[in-house]
PDB file of N, CA and C in Angstrom:
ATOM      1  N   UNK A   1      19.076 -17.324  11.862  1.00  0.00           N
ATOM      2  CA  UNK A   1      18.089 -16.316  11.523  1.00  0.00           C
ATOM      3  C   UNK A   1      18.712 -15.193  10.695  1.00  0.00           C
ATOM      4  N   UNK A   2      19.924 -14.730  11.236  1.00  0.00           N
ATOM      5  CA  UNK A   2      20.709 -13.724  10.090  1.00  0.00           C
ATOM      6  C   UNK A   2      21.068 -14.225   8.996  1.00  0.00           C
ATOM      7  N   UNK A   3      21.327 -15.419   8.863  1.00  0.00           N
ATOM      8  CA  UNK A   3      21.819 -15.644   7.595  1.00  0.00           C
ATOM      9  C   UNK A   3      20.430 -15.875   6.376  1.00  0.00           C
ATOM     10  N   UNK A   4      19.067 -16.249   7.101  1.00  0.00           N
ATOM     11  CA  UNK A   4      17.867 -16.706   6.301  1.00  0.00           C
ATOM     12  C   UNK A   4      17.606 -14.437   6.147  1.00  0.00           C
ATOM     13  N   UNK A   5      17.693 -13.745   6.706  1.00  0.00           N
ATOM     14  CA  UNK A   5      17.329 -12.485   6.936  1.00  0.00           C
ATOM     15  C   UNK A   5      18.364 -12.294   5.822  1.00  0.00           C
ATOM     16  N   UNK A   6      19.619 -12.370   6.212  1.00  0.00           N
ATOM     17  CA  UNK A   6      20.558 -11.952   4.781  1.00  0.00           C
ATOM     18  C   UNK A   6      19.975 -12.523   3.561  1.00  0.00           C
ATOM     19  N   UNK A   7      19.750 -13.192   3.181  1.00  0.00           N
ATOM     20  CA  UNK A   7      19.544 -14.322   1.836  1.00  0.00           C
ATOM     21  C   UNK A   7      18.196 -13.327   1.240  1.00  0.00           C
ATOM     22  N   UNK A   8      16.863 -12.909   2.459  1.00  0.00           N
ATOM     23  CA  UNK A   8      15.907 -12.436   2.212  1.00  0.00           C
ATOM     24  C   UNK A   8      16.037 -10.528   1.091  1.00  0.00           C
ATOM     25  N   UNK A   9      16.947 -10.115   1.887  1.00  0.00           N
ATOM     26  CA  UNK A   9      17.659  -9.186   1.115  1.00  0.00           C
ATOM     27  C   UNK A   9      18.367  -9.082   0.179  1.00  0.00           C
ATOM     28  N   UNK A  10      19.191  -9.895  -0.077  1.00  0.00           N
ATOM     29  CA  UNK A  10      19.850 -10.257  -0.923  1.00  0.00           C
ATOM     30  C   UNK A  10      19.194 -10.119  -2.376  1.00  0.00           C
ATOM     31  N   UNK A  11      17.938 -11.243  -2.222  1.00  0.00           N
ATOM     32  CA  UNK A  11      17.089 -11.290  -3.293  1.00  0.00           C
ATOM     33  C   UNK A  11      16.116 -10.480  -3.524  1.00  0.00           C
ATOM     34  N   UNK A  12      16.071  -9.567  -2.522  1.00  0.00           N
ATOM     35  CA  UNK A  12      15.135  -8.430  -2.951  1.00  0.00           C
ATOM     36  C   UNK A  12      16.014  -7.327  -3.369  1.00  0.00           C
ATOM     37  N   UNK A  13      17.029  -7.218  -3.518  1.00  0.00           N
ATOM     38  CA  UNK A  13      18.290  -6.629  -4.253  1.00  0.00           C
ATOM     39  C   UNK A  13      18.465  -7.056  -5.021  1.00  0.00           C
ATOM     40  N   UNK A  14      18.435  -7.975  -5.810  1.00  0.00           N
ATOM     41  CA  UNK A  14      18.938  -8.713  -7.184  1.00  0.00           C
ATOM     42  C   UNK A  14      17.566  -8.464  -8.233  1.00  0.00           C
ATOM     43  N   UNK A  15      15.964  -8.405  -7.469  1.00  0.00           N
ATOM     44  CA  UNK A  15      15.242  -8.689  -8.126  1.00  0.00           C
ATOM     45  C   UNK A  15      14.923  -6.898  -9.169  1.00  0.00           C
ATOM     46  N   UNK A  16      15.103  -6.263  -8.781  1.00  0.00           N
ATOM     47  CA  UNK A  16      15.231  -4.547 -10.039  1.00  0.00           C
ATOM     48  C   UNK A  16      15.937  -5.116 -11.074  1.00  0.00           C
ATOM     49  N   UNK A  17      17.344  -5.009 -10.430  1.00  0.00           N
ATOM     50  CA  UNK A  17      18.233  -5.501 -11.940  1.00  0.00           C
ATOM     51  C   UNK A  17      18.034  -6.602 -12.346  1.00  0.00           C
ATOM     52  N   UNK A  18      17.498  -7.586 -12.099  1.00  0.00           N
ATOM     53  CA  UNK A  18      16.825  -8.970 -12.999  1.00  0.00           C
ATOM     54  C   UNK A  18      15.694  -8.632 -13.888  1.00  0.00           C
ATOM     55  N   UNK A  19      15.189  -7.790 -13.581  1.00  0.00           N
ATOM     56  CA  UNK A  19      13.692  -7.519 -14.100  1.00  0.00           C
ATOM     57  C   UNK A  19      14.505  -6.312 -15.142  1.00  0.00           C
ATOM     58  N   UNK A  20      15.363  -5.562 -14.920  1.00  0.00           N
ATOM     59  CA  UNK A  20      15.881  -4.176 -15.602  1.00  0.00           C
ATOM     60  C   UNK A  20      16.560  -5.494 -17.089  1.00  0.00           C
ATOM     61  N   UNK A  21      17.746  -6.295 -16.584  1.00  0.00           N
ATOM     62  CA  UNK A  21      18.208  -6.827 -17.402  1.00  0.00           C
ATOM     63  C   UNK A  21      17.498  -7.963 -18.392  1.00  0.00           C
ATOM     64  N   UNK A  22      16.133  -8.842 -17.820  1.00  0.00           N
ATOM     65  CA  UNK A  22      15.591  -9.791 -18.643  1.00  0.00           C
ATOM     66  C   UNK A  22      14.190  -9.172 -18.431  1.00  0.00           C
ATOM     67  N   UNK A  23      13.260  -8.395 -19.077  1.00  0.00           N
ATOM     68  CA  UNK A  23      12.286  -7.504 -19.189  1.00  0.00           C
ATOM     69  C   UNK A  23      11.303  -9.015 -19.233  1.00  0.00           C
ATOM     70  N   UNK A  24      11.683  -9.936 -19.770  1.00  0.00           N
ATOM     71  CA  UNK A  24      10.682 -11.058 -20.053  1.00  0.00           C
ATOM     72  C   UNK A  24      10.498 -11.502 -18.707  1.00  0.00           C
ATOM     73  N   UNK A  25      11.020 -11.548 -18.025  1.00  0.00           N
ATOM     74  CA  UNK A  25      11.272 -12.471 -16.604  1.00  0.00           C
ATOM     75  C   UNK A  25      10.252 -11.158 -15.537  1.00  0.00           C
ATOM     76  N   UNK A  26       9.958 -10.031 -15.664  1.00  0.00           N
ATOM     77  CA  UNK A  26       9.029  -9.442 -15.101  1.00  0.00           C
ATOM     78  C   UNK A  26       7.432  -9.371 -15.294  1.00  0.00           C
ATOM     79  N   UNK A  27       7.153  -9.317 -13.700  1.00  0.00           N
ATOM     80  CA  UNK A  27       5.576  -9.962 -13.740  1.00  0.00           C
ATOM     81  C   UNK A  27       4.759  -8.671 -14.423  1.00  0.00           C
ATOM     82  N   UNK A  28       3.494  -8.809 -15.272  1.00  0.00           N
ATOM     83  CA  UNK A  28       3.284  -8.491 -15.795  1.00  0.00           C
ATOM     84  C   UNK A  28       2.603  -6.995 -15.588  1.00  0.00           C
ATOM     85  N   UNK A  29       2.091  -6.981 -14.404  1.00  0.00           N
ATOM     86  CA  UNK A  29       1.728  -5.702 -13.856  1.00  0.00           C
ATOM     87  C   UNK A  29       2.868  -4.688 -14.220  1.00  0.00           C
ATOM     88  N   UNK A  30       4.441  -5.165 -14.539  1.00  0.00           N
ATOM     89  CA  UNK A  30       5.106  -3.908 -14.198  1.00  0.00           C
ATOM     90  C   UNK A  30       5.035  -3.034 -15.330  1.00  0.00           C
ATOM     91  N   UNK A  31       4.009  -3.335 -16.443  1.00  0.00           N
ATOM     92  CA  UNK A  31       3.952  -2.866 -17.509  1.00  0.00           C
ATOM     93  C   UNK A  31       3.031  -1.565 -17.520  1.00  0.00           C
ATOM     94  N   UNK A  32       2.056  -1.429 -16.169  1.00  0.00           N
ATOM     95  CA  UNK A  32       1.162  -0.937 -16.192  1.00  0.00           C
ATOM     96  C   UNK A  32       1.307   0.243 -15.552  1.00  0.00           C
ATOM     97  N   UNK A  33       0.697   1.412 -15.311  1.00  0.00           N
ATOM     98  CA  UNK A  33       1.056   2.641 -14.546  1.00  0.00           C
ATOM     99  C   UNK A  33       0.172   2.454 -13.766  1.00  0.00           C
ATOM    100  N   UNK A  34       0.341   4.018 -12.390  1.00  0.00           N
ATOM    101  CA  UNK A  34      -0.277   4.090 -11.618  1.00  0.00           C
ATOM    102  C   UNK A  34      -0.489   5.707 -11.588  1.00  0.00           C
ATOM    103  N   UNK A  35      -1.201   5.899 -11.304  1.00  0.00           N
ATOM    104  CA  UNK A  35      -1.504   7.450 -11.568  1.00  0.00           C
ATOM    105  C   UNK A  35      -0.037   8.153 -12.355  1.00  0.00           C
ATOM    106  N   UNK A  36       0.192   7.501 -13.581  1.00  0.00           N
ATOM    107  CA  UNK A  36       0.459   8.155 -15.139  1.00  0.00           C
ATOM    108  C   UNK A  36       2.190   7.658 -14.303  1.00  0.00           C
ATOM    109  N   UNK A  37       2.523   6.942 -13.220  1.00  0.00           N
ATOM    110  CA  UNK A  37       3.642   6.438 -12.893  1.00  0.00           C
ATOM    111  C   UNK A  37       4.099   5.164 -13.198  1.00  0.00           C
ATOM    112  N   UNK A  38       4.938   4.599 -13.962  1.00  0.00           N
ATOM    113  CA  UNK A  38       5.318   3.145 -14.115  1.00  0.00           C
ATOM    114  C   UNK A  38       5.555   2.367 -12.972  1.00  0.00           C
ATOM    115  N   UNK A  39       4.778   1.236 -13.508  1.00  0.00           N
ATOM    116  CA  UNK A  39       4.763   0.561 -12.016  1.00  0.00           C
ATOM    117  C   UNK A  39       6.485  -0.172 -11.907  1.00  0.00           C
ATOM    118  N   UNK A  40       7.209  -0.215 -12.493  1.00  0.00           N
ATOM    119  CA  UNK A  40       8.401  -0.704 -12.416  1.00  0.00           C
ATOM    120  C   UNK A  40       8.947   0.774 -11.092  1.00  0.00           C
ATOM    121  N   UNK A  41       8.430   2.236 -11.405  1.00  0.00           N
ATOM    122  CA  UNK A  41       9.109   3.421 -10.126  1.00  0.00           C
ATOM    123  C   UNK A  41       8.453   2.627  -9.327  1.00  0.00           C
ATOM    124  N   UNK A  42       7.723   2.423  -9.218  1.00  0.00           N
ATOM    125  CA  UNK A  42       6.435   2.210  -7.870  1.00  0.00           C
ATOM    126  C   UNK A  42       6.931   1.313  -7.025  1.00  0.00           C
ATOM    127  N   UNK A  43       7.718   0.195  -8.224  1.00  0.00           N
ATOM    128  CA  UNK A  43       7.939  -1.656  -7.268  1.00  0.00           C
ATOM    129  C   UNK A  43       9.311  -0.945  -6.702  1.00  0.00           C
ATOM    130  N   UNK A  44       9.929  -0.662  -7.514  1.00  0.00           N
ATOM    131  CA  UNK A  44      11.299   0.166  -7.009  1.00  0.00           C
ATOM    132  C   UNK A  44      11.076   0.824  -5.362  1.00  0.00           C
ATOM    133  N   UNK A  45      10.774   1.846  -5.763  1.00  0.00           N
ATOM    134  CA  UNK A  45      10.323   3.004  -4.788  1.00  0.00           C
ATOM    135  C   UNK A  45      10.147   2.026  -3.562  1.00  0.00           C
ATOM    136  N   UNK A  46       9.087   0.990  -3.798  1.00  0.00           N
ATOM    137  CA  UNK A  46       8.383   0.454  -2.521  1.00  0.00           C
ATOM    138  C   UNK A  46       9.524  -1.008  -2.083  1.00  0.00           C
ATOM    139  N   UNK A  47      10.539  -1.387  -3.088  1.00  0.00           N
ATOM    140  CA  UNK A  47      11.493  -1.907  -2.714  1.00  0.00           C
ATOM    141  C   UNK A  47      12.572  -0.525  -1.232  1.00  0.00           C
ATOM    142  N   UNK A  48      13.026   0.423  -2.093  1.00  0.00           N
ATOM    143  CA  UNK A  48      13.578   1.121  -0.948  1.00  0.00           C
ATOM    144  C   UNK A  48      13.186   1.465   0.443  1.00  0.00           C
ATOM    145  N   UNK A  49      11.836   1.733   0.234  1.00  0.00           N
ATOM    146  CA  UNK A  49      10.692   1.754   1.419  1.00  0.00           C
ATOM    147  C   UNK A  49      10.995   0.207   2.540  1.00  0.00           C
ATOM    148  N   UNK A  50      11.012  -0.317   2.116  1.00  0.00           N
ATOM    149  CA  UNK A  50      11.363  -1.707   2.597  1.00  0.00           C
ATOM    150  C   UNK A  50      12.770  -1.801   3.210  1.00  0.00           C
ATOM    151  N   UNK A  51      13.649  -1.275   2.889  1.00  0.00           N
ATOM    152  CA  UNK A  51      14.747  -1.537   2.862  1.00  0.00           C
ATOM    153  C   UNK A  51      14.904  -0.355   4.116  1.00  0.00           C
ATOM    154  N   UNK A  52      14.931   0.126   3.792  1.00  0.00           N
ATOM    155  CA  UNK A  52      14.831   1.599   5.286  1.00  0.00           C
ATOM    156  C   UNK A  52      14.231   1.392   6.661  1.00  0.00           C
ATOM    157  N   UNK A  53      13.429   0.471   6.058  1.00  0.00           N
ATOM    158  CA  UNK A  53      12.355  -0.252   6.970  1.00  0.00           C
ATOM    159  C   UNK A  53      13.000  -1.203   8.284  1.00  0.00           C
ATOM    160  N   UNK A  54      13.951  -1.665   7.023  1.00  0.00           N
ATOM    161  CA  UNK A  54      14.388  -3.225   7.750  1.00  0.00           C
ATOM    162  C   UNK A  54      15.752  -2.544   8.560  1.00  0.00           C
ATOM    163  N   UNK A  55      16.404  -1.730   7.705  1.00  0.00           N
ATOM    164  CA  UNK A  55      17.479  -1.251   8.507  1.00  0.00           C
ATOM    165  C   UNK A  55      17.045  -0.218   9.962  1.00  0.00           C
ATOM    166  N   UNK A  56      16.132   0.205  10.327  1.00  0.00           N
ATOM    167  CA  UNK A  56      15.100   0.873  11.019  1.00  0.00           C
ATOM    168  C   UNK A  56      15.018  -0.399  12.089  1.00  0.00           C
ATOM    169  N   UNK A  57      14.476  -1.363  11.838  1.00  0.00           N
ATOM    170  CA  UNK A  57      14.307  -2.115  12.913  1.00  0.00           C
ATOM    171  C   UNK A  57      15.621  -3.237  13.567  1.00  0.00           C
ATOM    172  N   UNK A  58      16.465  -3.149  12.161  1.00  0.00           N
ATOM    173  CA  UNK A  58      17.922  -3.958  12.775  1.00  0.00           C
ATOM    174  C   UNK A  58      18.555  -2.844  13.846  1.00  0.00           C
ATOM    175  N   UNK A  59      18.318  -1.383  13.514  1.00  0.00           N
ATOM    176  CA  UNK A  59      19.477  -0.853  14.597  1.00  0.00           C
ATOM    177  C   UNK A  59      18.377  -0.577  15.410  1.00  0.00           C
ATOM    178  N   UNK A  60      16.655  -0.682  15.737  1.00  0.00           N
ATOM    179  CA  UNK A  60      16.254  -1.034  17.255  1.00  0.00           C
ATOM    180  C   UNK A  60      16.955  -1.918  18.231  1.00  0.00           C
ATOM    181  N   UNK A  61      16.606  -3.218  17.057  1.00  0.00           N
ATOM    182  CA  UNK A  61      17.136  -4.358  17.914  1.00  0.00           C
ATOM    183  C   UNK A  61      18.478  -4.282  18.235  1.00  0.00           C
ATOM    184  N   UNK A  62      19.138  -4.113  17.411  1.00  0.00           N
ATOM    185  CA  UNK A  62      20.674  -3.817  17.917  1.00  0.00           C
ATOM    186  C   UNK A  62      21.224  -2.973  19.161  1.00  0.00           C
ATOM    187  N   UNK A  63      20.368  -2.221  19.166  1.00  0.00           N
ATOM    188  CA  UNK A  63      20.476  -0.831  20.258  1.00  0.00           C
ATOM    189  C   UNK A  63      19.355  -1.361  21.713  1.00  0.00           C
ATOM    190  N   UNK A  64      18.514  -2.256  21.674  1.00  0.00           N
ATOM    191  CA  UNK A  64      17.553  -3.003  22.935  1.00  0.00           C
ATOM    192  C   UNK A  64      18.713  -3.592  22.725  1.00  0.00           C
ATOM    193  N   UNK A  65      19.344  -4.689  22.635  1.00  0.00           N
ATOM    194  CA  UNK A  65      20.456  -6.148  23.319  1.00  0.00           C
ATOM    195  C   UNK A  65      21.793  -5.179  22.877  1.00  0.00           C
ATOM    196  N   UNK A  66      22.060  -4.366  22.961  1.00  0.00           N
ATOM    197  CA  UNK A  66      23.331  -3.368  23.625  1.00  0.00           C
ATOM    198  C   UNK A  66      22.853  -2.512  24.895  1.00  0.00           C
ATOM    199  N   UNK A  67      21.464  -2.194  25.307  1.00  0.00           N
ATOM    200  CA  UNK A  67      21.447  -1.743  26.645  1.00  0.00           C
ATOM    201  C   UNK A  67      21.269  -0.186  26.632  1.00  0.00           C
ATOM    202  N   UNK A  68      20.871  -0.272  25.107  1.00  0.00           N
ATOM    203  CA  UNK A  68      20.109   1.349  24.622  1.00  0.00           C
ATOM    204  C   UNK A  68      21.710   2.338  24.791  1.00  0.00           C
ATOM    205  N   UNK A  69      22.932   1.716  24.521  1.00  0.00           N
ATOM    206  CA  UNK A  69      23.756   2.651  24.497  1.00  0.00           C
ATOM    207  C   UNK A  69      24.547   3.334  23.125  1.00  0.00           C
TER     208      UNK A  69
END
């Protein structure tokens, strides 16, 4: 399960700078704004959101099967 959880991150880390470095290879929405914001901040932004997220619930779990210490 950690290693399919690692792999899952991984590629949601690779996917900014894939899209930053081959502009063709990004889906097409990222062209578009959102209230006068590029949706490339937005996918970003809501990439980090995610990421805070996940580290948020690894040190729950980590901290329930250590015995809340």
């Amino acid at each position: 399960m950690r290693t399919i959880v690692a792999l899952i991150v991984i590629v949601l880390s690779v996917l900014p700078a894939l899209y930053a470095g081959w502009p063709g290879l990004a889906p097409g929405w990222f062209d578009s704004d959102w209230r006068g914001v590029p949706m490339t901040v937005v996918g970003n932004c809501d990439l980090m959101a995610g990421f805070v997220l996940l580290g948020a619930l690894c040190s729950a779990a980590a901290k329930a099967k250590s015995g809340g210490r």
